[in-house]
Structure formats: structure tokens, C-alpha cells
Protein backbone atom coordinates (compact mmCIF):
# COMPACT_ATOMS: atom_id res chain seq x y z
CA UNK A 1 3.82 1.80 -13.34
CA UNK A 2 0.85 1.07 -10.75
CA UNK A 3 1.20 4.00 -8.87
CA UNK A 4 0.17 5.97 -11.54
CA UNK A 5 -2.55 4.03 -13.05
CA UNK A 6 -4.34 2.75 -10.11
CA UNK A 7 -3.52 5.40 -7.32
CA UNK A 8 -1.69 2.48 -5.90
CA UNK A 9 1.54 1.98 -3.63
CA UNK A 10 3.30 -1.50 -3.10
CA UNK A 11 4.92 -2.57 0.31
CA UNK A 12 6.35 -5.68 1.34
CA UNK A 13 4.63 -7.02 4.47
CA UNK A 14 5.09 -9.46 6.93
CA UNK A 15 3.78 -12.52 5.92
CA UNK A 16 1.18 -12.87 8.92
CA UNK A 17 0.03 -9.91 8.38
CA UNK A 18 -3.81 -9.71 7.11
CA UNK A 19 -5.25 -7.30 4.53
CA UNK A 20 -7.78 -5.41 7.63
CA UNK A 21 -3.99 -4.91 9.74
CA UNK A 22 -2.22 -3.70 6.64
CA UNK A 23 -4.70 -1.39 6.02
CA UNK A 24 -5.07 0.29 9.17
CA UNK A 25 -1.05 0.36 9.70
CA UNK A 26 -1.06 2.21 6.49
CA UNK A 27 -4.09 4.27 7.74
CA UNK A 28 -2.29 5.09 10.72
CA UNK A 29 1.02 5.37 9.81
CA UNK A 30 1.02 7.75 6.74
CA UNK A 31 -2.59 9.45 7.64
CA UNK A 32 -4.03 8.35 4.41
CA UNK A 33 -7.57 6.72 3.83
CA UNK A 34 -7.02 3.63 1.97
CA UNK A 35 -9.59 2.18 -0.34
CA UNK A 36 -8.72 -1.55 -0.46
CA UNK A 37 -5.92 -3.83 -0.04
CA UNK A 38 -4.96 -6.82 -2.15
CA UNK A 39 -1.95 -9.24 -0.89
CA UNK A 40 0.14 -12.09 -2.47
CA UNK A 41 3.11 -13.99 -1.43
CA UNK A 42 5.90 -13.91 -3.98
CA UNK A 43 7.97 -17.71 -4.54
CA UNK A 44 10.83 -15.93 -2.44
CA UNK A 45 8.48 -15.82 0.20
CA UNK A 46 7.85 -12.01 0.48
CA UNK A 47 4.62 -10.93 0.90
CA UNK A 48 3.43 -7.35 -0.99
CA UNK A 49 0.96 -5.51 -0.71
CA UNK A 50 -0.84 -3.14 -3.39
CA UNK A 51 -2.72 -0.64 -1.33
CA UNK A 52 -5.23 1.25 -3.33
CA UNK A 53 -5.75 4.62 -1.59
CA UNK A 54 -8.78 6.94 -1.84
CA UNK A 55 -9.84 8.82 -4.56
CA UNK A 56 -8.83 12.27 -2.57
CA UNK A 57 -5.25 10.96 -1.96
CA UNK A 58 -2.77 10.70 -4.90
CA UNK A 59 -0.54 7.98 -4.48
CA UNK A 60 2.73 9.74 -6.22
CA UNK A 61 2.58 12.48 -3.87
CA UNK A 62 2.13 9.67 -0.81
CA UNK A 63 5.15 8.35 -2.43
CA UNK A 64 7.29 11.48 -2.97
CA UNK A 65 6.37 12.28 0.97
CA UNK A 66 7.43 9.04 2.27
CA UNK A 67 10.42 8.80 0.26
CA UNK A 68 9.80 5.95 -1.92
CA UNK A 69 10.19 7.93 -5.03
């Protein structure tokens, strides 16, 4: 899995969103420095985002906060 590997969480985005407004929603939403962003628009039309967080954040216990795991 991703989140392990890469300190990486996934979201699906709204498709106008850019990778600078992803990041700071993330930023502001969850209180979490992010590293970098990378986007791509699945055939469905869904939009996800892998947000690599900082090295001093560990994204399973981002995701066991936020309720994704």
C-alpha cells in the first residue's frame, strides 16, 4: 500500500482543483506539512490526489486520525 511506503495519503479532488490549492487545503485542513502533491484524472473522470507529507508526519497515523483507516 502507498501509505506505507511513501508516507503518502490519496484523496479524490475536484477536478479544477490545482496541485498549490490541494496542498494548502490539506495543509490547512488536517494541520499537516505536506511535501509535494502529484494529481491525475482517472477515465471515470475522478481526479486523486497522492499527497506526500513531510518527513516528521507519518501518514498512517494522519490516516487513523482522520478516519480513513
Amino acid at each position: 500500500m502507498k501509505t506505507e511506503d511513501n508516507n503518502t495519503l490519496v484523496f479524490i479532488v475536484d477536478v479544477k482543483a490545482n496541485k498549490h490549492q490541494i496542498k494548502q487545503a490539506v495543509k490547512k485542513l488536517y494541520d499537516i506539512d505536506v511535501a509535494k502533491v502529484n494529481t491525475l484524472i482517472r477515465p471515470d473522470g475522478e481526479k486523486k490526489a497522492y499527497v506526500r507529507l513531510a518527513p516528521d508526519h507519518d501518514a498512517l497515523d494522519v490516516a487513523n486520525k482522520i478516519g480513513i483507516i
